[in-house]
C-alpha atoms as a PDB file:
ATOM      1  CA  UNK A   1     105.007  97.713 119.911  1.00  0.00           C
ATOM      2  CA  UNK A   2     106.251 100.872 117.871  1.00  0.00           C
ATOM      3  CA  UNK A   3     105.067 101.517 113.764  1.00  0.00           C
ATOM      4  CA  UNK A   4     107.683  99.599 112.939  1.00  0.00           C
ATOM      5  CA  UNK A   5     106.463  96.105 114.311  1.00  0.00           C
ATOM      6  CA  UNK A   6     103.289  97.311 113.404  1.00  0.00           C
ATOM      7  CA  UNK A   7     104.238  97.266 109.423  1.00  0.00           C
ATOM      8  CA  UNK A   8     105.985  93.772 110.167  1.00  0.00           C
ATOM      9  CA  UNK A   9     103.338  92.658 111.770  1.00  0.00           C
ATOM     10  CA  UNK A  10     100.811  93.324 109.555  1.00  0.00           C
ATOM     11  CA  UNK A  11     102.677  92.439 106.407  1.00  0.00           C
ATOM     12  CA  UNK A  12     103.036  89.074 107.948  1.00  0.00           C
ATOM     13  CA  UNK A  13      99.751  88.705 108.360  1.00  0.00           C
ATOM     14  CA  UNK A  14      98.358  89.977 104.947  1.00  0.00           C
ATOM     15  CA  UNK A  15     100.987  87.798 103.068  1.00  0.00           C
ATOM     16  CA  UNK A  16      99.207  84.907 105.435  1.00  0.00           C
ATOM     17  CA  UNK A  17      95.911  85.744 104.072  1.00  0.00           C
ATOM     18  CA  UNK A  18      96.896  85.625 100.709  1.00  0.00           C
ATOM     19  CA  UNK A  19      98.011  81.728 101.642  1.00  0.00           C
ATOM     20  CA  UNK A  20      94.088  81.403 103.254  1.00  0.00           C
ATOM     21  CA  UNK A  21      91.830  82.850 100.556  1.00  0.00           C
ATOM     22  CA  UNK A  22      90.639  85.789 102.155  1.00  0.00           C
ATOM     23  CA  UNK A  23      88.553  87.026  99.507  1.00  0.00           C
ATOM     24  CA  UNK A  24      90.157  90.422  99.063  1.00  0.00           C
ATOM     25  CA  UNK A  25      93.260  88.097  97.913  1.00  0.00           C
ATOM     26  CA  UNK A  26      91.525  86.470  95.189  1.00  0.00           C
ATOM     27  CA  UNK A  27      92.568  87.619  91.676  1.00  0.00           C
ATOM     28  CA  UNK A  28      89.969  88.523  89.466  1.00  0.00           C
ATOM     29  CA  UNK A  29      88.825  86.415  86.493  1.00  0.00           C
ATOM     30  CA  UNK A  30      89.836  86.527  82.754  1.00  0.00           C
ATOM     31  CA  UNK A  31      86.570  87.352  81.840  1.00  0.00           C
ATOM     32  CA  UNK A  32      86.702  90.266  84.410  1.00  0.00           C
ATOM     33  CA  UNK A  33      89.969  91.804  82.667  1.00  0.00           C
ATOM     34  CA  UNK A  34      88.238  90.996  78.740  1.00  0.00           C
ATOM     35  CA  UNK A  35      85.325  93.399  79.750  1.00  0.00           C
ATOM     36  CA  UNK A  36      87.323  96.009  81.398  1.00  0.00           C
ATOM     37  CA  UNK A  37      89.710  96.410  77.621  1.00  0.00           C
ATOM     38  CA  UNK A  38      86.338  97.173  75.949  1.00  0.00           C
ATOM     39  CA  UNK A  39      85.886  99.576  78.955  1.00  0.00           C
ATOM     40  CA  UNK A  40      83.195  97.852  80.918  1.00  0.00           C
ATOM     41  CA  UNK A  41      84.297  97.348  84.380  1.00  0.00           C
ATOM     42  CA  UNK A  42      83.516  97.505  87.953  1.00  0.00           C
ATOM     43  CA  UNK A  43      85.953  97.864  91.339  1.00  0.00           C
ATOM     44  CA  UNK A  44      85.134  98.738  94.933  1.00  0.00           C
ATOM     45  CA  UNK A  45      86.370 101.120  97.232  1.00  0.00           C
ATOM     46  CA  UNK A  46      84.039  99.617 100.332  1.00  0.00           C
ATOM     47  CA  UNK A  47      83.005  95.775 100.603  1.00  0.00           C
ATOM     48  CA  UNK A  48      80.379  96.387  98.427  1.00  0.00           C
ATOM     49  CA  UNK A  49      79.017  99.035  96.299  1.00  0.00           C
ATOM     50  CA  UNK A  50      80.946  99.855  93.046  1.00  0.00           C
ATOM     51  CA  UNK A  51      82.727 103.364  92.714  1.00  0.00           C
ATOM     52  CA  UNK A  52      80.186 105.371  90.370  1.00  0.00           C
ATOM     53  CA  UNK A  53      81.392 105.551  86.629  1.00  0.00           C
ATOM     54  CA  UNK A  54      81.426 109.294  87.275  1.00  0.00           C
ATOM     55  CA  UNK A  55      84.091 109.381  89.503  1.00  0.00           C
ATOM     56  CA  UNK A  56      86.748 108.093  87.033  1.00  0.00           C
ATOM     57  CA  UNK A  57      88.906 110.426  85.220  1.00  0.00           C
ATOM     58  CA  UNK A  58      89.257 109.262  81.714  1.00  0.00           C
ATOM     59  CA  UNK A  59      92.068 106.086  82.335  1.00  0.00           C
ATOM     60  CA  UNK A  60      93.541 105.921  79.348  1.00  0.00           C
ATOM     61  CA  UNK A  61      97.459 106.354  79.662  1.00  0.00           C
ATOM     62  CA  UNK A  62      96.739 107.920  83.244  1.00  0.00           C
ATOM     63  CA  UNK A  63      99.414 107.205  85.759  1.00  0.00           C
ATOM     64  CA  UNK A  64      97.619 105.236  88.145  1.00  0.00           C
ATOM     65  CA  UNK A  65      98.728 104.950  91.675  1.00  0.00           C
ATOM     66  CA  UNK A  66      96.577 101.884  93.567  1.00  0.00           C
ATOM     67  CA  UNK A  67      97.779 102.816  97.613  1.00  0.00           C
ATOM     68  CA  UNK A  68      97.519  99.720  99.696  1.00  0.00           C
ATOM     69  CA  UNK A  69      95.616  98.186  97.023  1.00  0.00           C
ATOM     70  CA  UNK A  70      97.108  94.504  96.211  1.00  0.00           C
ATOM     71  CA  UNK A  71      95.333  91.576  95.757  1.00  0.00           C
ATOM     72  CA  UNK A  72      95.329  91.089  91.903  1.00  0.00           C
ATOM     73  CA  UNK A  73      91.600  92.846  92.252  1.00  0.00           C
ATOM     74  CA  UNK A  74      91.396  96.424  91.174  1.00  0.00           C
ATOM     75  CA  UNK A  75      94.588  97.388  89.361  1.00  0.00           C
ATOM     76  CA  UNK A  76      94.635  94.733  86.951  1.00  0.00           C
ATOM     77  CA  UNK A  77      91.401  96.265  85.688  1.00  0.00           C
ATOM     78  CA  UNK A  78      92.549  99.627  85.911  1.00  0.00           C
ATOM     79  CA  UNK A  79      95.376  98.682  83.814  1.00  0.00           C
ATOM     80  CA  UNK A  80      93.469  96.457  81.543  1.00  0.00           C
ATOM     81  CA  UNK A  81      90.923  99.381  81.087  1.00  0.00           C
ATOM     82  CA  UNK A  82      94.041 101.395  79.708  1.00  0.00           C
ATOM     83  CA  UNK A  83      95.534 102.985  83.125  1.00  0.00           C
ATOM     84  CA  UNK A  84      99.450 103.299  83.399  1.00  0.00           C
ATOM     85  CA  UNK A  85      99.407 101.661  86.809  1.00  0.00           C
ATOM     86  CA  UNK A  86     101.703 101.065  89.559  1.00  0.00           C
ATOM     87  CA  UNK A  87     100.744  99.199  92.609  1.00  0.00           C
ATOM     88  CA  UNK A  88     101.933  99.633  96.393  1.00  0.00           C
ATOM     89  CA  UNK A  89     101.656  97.429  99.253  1.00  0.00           C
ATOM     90  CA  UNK A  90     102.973  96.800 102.153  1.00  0.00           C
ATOM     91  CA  UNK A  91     102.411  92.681 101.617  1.00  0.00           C
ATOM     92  CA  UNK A  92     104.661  90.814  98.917  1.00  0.00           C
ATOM     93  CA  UNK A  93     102.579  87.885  98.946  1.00  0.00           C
ATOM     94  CA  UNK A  94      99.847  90.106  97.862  1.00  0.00           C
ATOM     95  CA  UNK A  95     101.956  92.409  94.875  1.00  0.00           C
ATOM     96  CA  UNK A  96     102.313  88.560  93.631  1.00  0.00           C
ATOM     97  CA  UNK A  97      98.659  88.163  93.116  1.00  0.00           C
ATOM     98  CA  UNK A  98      98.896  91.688  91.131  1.00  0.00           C
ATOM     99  CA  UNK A  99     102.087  89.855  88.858  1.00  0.00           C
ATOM    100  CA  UNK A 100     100.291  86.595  88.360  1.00  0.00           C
ATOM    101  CA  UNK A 101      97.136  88.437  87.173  1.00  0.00           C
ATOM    102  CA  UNK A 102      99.443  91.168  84.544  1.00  0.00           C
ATOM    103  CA  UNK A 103     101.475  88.092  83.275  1.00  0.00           C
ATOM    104  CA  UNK A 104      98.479  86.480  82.745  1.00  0.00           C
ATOM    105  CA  UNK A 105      96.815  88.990  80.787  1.00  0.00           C
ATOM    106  CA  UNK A 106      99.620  90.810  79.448  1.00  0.00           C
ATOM    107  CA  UNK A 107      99.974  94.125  80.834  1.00  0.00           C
ATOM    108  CA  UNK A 108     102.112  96.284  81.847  1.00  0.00           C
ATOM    109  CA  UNK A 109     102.161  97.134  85.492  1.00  0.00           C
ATOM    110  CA  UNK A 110     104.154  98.397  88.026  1.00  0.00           C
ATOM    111  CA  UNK A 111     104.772  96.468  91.420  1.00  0.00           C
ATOM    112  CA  UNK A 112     106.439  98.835  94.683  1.00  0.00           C
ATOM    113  CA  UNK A 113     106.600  97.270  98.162  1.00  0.00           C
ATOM    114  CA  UNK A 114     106.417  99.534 100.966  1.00  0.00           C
ATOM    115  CA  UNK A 115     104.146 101.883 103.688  1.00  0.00           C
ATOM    116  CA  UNK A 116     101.436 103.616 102.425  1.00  0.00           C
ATOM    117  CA  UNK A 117     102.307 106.420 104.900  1.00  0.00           C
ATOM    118  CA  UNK A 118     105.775 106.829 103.363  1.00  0.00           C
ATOM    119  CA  UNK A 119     105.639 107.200  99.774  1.00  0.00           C
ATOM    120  CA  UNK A 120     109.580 109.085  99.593  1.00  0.00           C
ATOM    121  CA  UNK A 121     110.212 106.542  96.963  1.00  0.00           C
ATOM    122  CA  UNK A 122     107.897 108.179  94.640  1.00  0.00           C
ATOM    123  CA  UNK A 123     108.715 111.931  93.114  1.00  0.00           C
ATOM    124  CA  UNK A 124     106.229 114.526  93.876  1.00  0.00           C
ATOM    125  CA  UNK A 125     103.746 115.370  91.394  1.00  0.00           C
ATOM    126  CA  UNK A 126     104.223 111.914  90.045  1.00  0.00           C
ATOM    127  CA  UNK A 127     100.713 110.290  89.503  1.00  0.00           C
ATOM    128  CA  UNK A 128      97.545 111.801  87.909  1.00  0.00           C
ATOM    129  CA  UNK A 129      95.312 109.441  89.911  1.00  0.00           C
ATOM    130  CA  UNK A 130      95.592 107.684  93.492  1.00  0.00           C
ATOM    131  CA  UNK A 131      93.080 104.463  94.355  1.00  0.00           C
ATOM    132  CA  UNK A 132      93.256 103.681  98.099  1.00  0.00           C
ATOM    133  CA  UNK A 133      90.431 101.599  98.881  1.00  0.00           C
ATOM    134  CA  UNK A 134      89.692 100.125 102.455  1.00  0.00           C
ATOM    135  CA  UNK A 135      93.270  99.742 104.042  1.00  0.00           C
ATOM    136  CA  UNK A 136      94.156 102.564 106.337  1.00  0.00           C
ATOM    137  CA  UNK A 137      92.390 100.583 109.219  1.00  0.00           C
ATOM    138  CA  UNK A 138      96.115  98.824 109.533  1.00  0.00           C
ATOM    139  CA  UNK A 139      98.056 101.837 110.043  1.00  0.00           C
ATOM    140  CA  UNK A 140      97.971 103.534 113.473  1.00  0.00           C
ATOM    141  CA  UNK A 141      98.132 107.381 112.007  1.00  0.00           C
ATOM    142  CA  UNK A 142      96.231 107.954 108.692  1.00  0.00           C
ATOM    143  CA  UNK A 143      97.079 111.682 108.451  1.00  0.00           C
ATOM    144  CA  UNK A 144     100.775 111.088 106.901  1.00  0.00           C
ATOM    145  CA  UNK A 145      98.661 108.942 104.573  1.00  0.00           C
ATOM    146  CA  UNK A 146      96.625 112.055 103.481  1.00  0.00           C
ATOM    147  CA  UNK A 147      99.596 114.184 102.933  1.00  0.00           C
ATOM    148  CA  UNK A 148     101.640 111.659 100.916  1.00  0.00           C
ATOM    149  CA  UNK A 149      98.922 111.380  98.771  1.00  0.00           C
ATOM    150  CA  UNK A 150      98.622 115.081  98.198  1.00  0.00           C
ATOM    151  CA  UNK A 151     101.940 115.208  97.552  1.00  0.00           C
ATOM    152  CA  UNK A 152     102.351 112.681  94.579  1.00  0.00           C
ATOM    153  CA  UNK A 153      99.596 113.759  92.621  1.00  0.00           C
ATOM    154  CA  UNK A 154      99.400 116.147  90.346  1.00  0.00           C
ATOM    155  CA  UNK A 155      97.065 119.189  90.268  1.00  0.00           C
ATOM    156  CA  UNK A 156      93.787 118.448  89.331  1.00  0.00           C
ATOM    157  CA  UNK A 157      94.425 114.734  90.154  1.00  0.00           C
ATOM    158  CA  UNK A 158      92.148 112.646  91.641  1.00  0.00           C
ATOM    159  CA  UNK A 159      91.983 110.483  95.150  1.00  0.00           C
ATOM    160  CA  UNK A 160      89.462 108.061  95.786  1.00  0.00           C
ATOM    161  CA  UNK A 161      89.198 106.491  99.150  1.00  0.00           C
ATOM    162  CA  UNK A 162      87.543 104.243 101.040  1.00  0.00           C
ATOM    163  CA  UNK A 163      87.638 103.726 104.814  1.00  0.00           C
ATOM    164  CA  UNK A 164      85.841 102.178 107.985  1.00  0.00           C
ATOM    165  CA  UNK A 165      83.797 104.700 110.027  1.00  0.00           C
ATOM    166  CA  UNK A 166      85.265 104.321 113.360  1.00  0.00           C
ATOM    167  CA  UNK A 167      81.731 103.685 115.210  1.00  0.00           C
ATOM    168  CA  UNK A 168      82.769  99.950 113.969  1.00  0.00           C
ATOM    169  CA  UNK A 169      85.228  99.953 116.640  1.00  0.00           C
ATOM    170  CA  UNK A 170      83.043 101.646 119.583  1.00  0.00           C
ATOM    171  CA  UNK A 171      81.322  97.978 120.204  1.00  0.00           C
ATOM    172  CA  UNK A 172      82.318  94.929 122.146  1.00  0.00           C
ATOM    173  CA  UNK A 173      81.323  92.333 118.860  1.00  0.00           C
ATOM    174  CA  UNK A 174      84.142  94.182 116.174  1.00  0.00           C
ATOM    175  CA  UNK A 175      86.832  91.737 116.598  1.00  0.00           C
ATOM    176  CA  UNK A 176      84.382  88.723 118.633  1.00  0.00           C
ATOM    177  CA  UNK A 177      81.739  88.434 115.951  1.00  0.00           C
ATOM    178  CA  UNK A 178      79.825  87.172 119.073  1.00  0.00           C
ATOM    179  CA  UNK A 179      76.261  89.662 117.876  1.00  0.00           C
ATOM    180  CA  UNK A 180      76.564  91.246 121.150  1.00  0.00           C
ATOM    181  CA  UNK A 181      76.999  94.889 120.065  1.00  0.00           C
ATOM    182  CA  UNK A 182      77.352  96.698 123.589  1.00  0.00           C
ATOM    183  CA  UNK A 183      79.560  99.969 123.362  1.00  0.00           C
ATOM    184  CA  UNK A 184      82.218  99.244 125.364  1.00  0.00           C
ATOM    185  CA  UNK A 185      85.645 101.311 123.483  1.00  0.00           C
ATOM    186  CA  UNK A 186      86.688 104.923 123.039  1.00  0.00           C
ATOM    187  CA  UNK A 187      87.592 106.362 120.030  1.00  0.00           C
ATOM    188  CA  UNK A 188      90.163 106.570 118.095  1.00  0.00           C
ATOM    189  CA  UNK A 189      90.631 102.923 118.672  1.00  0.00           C
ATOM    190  CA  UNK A 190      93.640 100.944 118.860  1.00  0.00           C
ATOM    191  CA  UNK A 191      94.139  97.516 118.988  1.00  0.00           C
ATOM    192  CA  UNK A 192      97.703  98.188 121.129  1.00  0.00           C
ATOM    193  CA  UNK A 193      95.311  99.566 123.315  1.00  0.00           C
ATOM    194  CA  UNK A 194      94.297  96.440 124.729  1.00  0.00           C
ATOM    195  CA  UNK A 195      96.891  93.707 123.929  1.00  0.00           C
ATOM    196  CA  UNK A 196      96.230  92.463 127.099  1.00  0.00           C
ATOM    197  CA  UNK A 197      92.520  91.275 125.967  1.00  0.00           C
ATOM    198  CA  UNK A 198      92.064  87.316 125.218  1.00  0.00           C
ATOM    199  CA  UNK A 199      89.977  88.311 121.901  1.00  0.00           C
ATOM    200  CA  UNK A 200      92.596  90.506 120.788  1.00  0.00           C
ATOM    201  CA  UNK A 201      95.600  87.819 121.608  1.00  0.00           C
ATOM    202  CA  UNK A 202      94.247  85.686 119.874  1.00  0.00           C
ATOM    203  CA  UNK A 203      93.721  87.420 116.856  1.00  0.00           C
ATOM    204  CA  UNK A 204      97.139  88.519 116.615  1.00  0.00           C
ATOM    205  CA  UNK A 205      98.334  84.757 117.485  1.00  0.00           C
ATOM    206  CA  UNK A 206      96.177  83.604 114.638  1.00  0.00           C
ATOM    207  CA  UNK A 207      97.937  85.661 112.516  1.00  0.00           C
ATOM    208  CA  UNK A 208      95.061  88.552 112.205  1.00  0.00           C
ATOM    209  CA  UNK A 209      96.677  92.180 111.250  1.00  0.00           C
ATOM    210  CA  UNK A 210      96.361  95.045 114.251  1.00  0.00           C
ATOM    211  CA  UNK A 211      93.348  97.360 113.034  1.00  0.00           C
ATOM    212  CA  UNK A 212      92.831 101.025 113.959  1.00  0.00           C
ATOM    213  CA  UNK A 213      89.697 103.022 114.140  1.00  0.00           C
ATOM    214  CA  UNK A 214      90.405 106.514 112.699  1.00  0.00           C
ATOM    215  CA  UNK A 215      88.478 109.280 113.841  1.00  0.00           C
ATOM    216  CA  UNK A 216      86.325 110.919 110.842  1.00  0.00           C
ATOM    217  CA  UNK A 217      88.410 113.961 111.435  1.00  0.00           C
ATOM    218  CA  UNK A 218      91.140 112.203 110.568  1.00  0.00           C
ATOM    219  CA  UNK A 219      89.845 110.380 107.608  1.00  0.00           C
ATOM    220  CA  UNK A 220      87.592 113.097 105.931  1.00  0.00           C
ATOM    221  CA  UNK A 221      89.219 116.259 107.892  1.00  0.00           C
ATOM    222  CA  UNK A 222      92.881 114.663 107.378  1.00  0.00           C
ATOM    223  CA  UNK A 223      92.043 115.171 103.231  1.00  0.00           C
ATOM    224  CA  UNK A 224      90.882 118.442 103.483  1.00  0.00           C
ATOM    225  CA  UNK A 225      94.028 119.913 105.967  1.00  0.00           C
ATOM    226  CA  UNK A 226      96.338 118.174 102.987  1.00  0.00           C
ATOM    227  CA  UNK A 227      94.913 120.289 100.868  1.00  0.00           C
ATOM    228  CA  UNK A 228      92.143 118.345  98.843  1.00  0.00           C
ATOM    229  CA  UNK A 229      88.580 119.415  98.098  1.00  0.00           C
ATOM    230  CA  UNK A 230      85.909 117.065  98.252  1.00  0.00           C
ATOM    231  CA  UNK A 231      83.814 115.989  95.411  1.00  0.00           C
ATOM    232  CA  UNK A 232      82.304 113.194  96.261  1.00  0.00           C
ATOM    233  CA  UNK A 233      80.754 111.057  99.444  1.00  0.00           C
ATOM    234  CA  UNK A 234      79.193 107.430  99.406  1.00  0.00           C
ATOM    235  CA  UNK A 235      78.280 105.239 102.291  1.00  0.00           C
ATOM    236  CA  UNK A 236      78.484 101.535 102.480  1.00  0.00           C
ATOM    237  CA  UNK A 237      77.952  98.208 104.849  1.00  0.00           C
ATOM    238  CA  UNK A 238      78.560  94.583 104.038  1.00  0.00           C
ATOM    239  CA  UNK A 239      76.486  92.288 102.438  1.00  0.00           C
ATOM    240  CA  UNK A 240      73.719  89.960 103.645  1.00  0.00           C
ATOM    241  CA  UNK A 241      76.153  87.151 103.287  1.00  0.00           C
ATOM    242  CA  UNK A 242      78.602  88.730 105.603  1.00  0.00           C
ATOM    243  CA  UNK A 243      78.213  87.704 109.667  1.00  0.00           C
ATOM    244  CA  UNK A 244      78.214  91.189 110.866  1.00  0.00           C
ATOM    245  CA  UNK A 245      75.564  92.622 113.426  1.00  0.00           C
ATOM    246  CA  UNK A 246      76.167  95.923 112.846  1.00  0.00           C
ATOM    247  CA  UNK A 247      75.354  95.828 109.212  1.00  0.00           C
ATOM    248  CA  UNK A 248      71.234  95.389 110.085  1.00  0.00           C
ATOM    249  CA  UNK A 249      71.434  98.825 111.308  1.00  0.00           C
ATOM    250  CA  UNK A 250      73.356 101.176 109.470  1.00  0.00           C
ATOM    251  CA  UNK A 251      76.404 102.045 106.901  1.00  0.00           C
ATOM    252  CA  UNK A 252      79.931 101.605 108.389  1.00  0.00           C
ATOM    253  CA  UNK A 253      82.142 102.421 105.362  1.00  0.00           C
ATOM    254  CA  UNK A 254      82.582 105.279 103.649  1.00  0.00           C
ATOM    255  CA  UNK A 255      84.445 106.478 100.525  1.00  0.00           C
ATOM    256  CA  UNK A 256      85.347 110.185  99.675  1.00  0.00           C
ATOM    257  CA  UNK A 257      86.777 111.269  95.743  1.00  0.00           C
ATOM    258  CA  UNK A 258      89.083 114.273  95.922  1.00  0.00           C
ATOM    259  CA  UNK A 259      90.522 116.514  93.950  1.00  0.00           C
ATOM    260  CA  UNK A 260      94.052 118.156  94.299  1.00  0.00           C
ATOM    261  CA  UNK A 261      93.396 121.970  93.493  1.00  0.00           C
END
């Protein structure tokens, strides 16, 4: 399976989650979108813990890139708290929950389909701020991801990011849920690695996208060879109501804002 079927792949299957509720498909509320006009709003980068206040550049008329970041969730409130945003994703079904949520509301927003590793479509220099919370788990290199963001913003822009540490993916329960947290992979981790396993068949018959677990030099080193400095670090896990072993024993996300000398 090459990048290609990869990005098929896991288009298919987001646009299939959009169709099952998966909660980071769910459009946010009207009463979500009022608050954020009067400038008092909320969004994740990780499952759970919002990105500090501080870490926002001031949104009005900023163009607003939101990287792998559909859903109708956080860039309808970027653009309803003034943001000039444009969204890209590689899932249609998702940009539509983005549409239904601006027509909704009223605002103006921008909708691109394509691979957050190849941003060519966009001019260089072109955005003053790039969101990218937790997606770079479905791509199988996040370095190009890095450098594409460098490139589109401008200087003194901002990237926030969020991403899985890849000790997720070190342990047999990741992908079984089954509590039985035994280190059994290598890193990086690949899910092409080990098509052959039943747990990981299964997942991709039931329509589950093909993760990857990104080395931290990758993830935080990959932003600084681009070219960013770092300005900010935050660690997160999911909630209480989540099933997830891991969680009772330490942070497993992380999210990084950068700055674009």
């Amino acid at each position: 399976m090459n990048e290609g079927d990869v990005l098929k792949h896991n288009r298919e299957s987001w646009d299939k989650q959009v169709d099952e509720g998966n909660r980071w498909t769910k459009p946010v509320d009207q009463a979500t979108i009022r608050r954020a006009k009067n400038g008092d709003f909320e969004i994740v980068l990780t499952p759970t813990i919002p990105v500090p206040a501080d870490w926002f550049p001031p949104l009005d008329g900023t163009k607003t890139l939101c990287l792998a970041a559909a859903g109708g969730q956080q860039a309808p409130v970027l653009a309803a708290a003034g943001a000039e945003v444009t969204v890209f994703d590689n899932s249609p079904r998702q940009l539509d929950q983005d549409r239904y949520v601006a027509e909704r509301e009223g605002l103006q927003m921008s909708f691109v389909e394509g691979d957050m590793a190849d941003l060519s479509v966009f001019d260089s220099e072109s955005f003053d701020f790039v969101f990218h919370p937790c997606s770079n788990t479905f791509v199988p290199n996040v370095v190009p991801v890095w450098r594409e963001c460098f490139r589109v913003l401008r200087h003194g822009g901002i990237l926030m990011a969020g991403f899985t540490n890849p000790i997720r993916y070190i342990f047999d329960d990741e992908r079984k849920e089954n509590g039985n947290l035994e280190v059994r992979y290598p890193l990086p981790y690949s899910d092409l690695d080990y098509l052959d396993q039943e747990h990981i068949k299964q997942s991709i018959e039931s329509g589950y996208a093909l993760e990857f677990g990104h080395t931290l030099e990758d993830q935080i080193g990959g932003q600084l060879a681009a070219g960013f400095l770092l300005t900010g670090f935050y660690e997160d896990r999911y909630g209480e109501s989540d099933f997830d072993p891991l969680s009772k024993f330490l942070d497993t996300f992380i999210a990084t804002r950068a700055i674009k000398p």
